[in-house]
C-alpha atoms as a PDB file:
ATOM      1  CA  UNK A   1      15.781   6.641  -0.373  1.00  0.00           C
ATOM      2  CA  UNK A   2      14.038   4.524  -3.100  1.00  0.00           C
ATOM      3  CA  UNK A   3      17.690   2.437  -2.964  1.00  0.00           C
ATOM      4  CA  UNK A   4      16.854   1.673   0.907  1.00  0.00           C
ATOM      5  CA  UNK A   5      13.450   0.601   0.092  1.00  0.00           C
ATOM      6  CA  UNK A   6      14.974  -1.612  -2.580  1.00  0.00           C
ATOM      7  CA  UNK A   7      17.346  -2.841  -0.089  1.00  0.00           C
ATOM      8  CA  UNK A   8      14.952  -3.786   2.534  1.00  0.00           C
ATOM      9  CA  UNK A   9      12.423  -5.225  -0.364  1.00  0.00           C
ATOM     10  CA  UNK A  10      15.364  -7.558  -1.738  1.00  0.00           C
ATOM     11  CA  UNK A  11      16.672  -8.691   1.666  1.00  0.00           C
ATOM     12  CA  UNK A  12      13.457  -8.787   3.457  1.00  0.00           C
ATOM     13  CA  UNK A  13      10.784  -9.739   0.440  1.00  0.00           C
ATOM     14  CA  UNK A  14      11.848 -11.323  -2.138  1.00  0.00           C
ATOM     15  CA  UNK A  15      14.061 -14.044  -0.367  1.00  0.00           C
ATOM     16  CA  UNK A  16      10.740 -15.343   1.144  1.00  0.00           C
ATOM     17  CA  UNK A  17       8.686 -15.484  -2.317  1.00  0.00           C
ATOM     18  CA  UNK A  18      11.500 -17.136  -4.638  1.00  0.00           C
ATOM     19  CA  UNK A  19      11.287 -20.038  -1.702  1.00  0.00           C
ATOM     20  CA  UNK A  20       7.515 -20.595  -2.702  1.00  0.00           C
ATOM     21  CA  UNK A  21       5.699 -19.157   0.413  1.00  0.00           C
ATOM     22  CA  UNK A  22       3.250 -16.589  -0.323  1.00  0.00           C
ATOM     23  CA  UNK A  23       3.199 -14.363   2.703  1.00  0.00           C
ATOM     24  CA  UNK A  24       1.567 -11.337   3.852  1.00  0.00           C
ATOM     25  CA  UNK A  25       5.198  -9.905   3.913  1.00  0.00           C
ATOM     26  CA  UNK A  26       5.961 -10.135   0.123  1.00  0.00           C
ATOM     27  CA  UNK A  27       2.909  -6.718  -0.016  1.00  0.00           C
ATOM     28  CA  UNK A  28       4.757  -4.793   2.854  1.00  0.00           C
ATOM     29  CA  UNK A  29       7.131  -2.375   1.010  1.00  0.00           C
ATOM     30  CA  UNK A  30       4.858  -1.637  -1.943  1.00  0.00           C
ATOM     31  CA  UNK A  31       1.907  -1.031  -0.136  1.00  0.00           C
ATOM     32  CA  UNK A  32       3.481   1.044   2.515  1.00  0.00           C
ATOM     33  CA  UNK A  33       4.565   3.747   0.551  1.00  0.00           C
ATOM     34  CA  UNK A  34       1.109   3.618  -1.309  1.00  0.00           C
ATOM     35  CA  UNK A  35      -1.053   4.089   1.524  1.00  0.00           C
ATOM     36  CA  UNK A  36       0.778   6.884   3.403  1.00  0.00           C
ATOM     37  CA  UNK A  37       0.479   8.456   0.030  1.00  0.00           C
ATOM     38  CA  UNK A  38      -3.185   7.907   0.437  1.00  0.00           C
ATOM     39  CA  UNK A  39      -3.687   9.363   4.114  1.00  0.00           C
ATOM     40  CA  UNK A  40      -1.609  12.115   2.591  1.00  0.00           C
ATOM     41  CA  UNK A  41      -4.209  12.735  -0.468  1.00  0.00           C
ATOM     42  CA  UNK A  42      -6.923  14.814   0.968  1.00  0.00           C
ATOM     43  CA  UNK A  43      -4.547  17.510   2.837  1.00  0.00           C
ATOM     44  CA  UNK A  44      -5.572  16.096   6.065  1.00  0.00           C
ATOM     45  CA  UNK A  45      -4.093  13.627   7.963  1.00  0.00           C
ATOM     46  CA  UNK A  46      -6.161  11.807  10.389  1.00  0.00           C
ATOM     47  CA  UNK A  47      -5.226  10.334  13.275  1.00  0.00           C
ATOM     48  CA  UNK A  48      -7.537   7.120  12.312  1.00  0.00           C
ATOM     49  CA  UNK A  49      -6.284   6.907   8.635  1.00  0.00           C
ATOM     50  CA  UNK A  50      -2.740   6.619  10.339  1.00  0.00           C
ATOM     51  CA  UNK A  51      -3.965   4.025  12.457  1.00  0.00           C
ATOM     52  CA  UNK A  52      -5.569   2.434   9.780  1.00  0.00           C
ATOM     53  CA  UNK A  53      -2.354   2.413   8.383  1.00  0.00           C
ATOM     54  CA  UNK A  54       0.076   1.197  10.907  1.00  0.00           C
ATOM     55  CA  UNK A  55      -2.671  -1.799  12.106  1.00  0.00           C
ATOM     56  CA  UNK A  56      -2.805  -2.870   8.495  1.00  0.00           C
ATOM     57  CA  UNK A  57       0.966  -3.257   8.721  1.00  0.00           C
ATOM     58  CA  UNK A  58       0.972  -4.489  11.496  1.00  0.00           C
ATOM     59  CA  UNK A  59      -1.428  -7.138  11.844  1.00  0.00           C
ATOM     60  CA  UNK A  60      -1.744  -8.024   7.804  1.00  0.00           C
ATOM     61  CA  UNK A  61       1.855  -8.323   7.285  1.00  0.00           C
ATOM     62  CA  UNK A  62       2.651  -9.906  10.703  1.00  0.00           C
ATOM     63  CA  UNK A  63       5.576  -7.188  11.357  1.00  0.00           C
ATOM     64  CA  UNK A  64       6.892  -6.210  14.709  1.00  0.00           C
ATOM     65  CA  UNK A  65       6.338  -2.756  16.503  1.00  0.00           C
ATOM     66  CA  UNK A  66       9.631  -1.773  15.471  1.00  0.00           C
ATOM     67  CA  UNK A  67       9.424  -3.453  11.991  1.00  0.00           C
ATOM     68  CA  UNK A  68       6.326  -1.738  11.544  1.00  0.00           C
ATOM     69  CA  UNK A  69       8.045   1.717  12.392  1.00  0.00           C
ATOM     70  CA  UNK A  70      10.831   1.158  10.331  1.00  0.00           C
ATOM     71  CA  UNK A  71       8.795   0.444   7.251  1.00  0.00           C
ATOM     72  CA  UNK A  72       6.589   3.589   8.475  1.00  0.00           C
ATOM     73  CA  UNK A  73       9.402   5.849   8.411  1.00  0.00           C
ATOM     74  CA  UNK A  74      10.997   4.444   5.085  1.00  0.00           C
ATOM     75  CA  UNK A  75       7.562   5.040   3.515  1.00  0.00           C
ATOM     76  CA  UNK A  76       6.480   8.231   4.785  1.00  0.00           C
ATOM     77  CA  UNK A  77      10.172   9.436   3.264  1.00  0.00           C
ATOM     78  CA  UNK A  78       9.717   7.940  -0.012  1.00  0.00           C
ATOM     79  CA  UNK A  79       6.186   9.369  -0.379  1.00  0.00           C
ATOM     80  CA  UNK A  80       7.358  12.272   0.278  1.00  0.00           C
ATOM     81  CA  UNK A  81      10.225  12.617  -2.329  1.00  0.00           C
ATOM     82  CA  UNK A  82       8.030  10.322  -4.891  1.00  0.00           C
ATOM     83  CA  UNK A  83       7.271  12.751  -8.109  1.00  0.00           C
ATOM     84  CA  UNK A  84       5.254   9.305  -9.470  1.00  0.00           C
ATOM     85  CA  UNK A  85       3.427   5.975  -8.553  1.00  0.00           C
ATOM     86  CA  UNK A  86       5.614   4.140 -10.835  1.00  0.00           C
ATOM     87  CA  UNK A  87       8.580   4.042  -8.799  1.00  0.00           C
ATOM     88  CA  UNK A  88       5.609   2.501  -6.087  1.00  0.00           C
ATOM     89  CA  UNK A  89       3.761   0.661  -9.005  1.00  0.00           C
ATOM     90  CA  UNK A  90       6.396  -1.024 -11.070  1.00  0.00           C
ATOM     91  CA  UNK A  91       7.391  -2.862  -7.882  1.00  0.00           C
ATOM     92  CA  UNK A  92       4.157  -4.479  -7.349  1.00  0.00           C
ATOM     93  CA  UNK A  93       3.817  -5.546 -11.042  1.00  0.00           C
ATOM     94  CA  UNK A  94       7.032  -7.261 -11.135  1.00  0.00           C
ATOM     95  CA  UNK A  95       6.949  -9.051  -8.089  1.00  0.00           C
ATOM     96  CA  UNK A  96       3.339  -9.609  -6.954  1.00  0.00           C
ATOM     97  CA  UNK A  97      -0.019 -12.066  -8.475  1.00  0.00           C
ATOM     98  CA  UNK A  98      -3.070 -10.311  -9.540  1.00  0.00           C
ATOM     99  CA  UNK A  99      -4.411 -11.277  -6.084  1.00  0.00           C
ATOM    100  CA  UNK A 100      -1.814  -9.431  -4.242  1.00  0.00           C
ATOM    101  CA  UNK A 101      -2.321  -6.338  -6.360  1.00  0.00           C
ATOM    102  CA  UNK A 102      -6.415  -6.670  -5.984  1.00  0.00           C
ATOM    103  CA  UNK A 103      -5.440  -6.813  -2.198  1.00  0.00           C
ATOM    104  CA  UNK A 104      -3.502  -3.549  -2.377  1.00  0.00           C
ATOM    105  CA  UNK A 105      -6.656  -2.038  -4.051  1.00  0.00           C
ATOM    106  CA  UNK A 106      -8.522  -2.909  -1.337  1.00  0.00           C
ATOM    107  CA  UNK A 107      -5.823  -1.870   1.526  1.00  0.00           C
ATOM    108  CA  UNK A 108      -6.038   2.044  -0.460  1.00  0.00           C
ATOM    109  CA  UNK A 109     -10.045   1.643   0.028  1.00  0.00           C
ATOM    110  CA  UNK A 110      -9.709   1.113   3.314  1.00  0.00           C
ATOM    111  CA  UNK A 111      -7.590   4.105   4.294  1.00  0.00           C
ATOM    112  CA  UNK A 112      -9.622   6.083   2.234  1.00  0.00           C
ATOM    113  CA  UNK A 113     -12.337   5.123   3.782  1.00  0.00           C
ATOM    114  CA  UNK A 114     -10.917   5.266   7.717  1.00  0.00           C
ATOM    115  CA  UNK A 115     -12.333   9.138   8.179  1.00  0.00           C
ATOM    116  CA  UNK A 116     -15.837   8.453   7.156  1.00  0.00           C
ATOM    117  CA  UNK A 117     -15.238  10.340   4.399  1.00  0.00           C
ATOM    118  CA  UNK A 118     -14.112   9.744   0.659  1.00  0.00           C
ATOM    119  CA  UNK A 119     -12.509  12.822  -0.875  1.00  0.00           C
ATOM    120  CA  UNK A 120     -12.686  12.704  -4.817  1.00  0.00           C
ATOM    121  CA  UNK A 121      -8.834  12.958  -4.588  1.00  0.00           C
ATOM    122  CA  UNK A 122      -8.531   9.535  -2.670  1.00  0.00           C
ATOM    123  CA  UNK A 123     -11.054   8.092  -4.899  1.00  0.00           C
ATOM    124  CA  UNK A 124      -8.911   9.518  -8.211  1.00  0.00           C
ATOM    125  CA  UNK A 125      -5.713   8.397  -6.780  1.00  0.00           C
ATOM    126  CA  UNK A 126      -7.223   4.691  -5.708  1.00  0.00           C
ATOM    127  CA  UNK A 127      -8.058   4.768  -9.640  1.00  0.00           C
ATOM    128  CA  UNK A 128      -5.194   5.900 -10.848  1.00  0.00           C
ATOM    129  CA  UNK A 129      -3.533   2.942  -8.927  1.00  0.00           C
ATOM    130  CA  UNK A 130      -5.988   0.774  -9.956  1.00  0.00           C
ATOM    131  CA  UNK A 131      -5.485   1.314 -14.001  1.00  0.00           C
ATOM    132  CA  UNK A 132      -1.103   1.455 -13.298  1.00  0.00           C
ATOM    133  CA  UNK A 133      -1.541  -1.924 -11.586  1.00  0.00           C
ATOM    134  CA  UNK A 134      -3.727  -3.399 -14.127  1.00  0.00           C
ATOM    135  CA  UNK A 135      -6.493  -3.962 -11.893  1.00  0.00           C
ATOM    136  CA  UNK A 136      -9.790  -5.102 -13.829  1.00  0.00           C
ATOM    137  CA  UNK A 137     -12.678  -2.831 -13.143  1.00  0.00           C
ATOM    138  CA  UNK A 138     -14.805  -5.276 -11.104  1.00  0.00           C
ATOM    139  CA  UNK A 139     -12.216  -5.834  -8.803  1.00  0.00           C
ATOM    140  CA  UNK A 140     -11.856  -2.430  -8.323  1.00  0.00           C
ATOM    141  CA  UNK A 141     -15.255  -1.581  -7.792  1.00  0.00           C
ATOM    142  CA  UNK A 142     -15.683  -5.029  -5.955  1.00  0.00           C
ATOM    143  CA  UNK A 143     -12.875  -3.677  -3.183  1.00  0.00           C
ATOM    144  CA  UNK A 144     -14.408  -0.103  -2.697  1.00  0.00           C
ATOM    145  CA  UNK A 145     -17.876  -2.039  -1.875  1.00  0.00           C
ATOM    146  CA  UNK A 146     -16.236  -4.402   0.554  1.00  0.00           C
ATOM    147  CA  UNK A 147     -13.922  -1.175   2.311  1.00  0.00           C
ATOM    148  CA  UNK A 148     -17.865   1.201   2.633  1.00  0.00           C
ATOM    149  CA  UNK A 149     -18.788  -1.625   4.713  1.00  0.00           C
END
C-alpha cells in the first residue's frame, strides 16, 4: 500500500511542485493519511471528524468527489497498516516548506477539534507530529488556538 501512495504522490504531487507552483495539492497525500489517523485516535469515529476530513480534502486541496474518495480510501488503508508516523512524516519533510508542514499542524487541530472535544490522545498524537515534523513550539501552539476557535 505505502508503494500506491508513493505512486499517486510521484505522479500526482511532485510533478506540480518541481514546475514551481505551490499548490494546495502538493499537502494531499501526506496529510490524508495523517488525519484519518487522527479521527481514528480517540476510539471513536465521528461522523463530523470524517466530514471534517473529506471537506478539508476536498475544498483545501481542490480535488474532485472521486479524487477525494480515492485518496480517502488509499489513506484510511495505509493508516491502518501504518506501525509509525515516519512512513507519513518523512514524506512531508522531504518534499514540503515549513509553511506547508505548520499547515498540516493546523489541519490535525482541526479534526481534533471537529467533536467538540479534545481527547489527550489527539492532543499527544498532534504533538508527536508536531516534534517528527520539526514544527517550532509557537506554531504549534499558535495552530491549536486558531482550530478552538
Amino acid at each position: 500500500m505505502l508503494n500506491a501512495i508513493k505512486q499517486y504522490f510521484n505522479q500526482n504531487i511532485m510533478t506540480t511542485k518541481d514546475e514551481g507552483q505551490d499548490t494546495p495539492h502538493t499537502l494531499q497525500l501526506a496529510t490524508t493519511a495523517l488525519l484519518f489517523e487522527m479521527m481514528r485516535m480517540d476510539d471513536e469515529m465521528h461522523a463530523q471528524e470524517h466530514s471534517v476530513i473529506k471537506k478539508s480534502i476536498q475544498e483545501k486541496f481542490e480535488l474532485s468527489a472521486s479524487e477525494t474518495a480515492h485518496l480517502l480510501e488509499l489513506a484510511q488503508a495505509e493508516a491502518e497498516g501504518a506501525t509509525d508516523y515516519h512512513q507519513f512524516t518523512r514524506l512531508i519533510n522531504n518534499g514540503f516548506s515549513m509553511d506547508q508542514k505548520v499547515k498540516v499542524i493546523e489541519y490535525l487541530w482541526q479534526i481534533a477539534y471537529a467533536d467538540g472535544d479534545l481527547d489527550k490522545y489527539e492532543e499527544h498524537l498532534v504533538r508527536k507530529i508536531a516534534e517528527l515534523l520539526y514544527v517550532p513550539h509557537q506554531a504549534f501552539i499558535a495552530t491549536k488556538h486558531k482550530a478552538a476557535q
